[in-house]
C-alpha atoms as a PDB file:
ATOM      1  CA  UNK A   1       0.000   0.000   0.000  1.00  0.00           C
ATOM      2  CA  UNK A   2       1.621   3.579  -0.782  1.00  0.00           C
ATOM      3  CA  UNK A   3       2.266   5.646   1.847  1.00  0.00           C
ATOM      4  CA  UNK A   4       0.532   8.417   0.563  1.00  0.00           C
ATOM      5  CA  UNK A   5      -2.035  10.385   2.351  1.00  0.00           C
ATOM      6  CA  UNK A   6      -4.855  10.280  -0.146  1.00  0.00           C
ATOM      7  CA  UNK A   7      -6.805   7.393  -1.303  1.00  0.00           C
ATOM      8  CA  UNK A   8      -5.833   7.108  -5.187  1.00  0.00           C
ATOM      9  CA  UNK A   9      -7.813   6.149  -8.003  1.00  0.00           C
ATOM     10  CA  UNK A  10      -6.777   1.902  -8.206  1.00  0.00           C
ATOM     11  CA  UNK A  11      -7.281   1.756  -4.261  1.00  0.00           C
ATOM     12  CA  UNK A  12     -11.076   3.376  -4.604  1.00  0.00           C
ATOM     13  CA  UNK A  13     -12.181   1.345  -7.429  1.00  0.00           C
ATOM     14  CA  UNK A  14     -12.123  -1.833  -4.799  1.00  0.00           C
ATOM     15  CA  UNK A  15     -13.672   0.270  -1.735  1.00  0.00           C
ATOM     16  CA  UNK A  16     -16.757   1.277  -3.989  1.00  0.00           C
ATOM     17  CA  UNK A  17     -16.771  -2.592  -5.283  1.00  0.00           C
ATOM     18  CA  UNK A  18     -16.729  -3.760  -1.571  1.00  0.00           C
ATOM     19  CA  UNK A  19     -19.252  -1.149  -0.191  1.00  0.00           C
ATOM     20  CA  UNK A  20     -21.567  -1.896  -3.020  1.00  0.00           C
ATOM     21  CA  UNK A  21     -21.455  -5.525  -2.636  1.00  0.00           C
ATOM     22  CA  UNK A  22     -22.232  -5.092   1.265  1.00  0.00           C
ATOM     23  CA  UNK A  23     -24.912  -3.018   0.520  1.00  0.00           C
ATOM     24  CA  UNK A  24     -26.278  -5.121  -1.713  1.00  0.00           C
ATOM     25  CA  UNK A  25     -26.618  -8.050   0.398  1.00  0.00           C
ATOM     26  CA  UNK A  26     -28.222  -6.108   3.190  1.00  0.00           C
ATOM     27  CA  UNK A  27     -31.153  -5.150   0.968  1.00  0.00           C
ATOM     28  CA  UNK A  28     -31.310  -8.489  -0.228  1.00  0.00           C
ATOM     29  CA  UNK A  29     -34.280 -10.409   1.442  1.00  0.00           C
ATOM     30  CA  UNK A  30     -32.107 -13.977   0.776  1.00  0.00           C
ATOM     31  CA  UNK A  31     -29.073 -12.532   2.195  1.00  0.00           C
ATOM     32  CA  UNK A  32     -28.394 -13.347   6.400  1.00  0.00           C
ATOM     33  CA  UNK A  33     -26.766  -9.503   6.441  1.00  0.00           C
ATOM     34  CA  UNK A  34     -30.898  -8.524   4.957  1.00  0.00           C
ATOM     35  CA  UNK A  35     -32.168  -5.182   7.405  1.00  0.00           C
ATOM     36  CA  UNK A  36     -35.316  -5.920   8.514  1.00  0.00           C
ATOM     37  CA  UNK A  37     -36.241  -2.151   9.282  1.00  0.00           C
ATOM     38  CA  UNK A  38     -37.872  -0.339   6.393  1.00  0.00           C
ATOM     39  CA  UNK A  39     -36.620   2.562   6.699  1.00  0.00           C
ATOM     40  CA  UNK A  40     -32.966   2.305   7.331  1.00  0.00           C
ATOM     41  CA  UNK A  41     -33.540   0.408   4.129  1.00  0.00           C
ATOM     42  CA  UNK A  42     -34.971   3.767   2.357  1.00  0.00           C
ATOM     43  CA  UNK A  43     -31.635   5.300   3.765  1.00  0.00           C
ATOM     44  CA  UNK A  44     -29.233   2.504   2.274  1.00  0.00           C
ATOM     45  CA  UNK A  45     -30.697   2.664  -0.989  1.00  0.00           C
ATOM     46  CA  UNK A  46     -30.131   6.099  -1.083  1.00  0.00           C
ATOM     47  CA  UNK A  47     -27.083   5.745  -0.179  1.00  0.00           C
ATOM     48  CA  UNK A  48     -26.590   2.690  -2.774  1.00  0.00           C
ATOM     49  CA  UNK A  49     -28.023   5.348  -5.745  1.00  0.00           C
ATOM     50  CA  UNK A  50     -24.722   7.869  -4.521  1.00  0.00           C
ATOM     51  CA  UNK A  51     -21.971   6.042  -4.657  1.00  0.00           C
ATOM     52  CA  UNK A  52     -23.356   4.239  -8.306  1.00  0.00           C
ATOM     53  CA  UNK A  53     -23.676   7.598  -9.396  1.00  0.00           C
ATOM     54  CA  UNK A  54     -19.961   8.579  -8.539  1.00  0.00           C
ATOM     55  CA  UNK A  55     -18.931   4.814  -9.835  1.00  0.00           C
ATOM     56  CA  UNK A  56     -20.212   5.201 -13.094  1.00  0.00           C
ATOM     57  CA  UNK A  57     -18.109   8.589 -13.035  1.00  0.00           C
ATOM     58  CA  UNK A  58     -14.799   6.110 -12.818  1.00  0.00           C
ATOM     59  CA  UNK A  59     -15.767   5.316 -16.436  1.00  0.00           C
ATOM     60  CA  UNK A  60     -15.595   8.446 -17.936  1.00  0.00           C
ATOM     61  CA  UNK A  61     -12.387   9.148 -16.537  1.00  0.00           C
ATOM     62  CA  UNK A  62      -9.434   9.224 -18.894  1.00  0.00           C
ATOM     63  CA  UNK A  63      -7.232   6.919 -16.429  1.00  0.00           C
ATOM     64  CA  UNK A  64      -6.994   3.212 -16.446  1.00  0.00           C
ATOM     65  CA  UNK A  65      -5.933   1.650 -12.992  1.00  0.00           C
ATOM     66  CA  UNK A  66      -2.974  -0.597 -13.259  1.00  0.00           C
ATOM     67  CA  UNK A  67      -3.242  -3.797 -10.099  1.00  0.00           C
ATOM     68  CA  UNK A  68      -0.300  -5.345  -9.655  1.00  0.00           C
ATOM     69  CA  UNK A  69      -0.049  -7.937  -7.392  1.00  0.00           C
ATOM     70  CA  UNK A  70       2.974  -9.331  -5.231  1.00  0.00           C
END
């Protein structure tokens, strides 16, 4: 991990996969991680909308993220 102090473009791409996911499963009625409360639901898929909205921004950039792995 670089030792800078801001979160760069190939380390964000797997947050917003990760969060994403996680939401996912919680407003998933199959899922065990599924809220049962309506309207903390409401909130997360609020939330969920955002952060697709600022994903779907990765693609327009004019970067590609390079992974390498050790």
């Amino acid at each position: 991990m670089s030792k800078s102090r801001y979160i760069t473009l190939s380390s964000s791409i797997p947050i917003y996969n990760v969060l994403l996911e996680h939401l996912e499963n919680i407003l998933d009625e199959n899922s065990s991680n599924f809220c049962p409360c309506s309207e903390i639901r409401a909130a997360i898929r609020e939330g969920y909308k955002k952060l697709k909205l600022y994903y779907i921004k990765i693609d327009e950039l004019n970067i590609y993220p390079i992974v390498i792995s050790k």
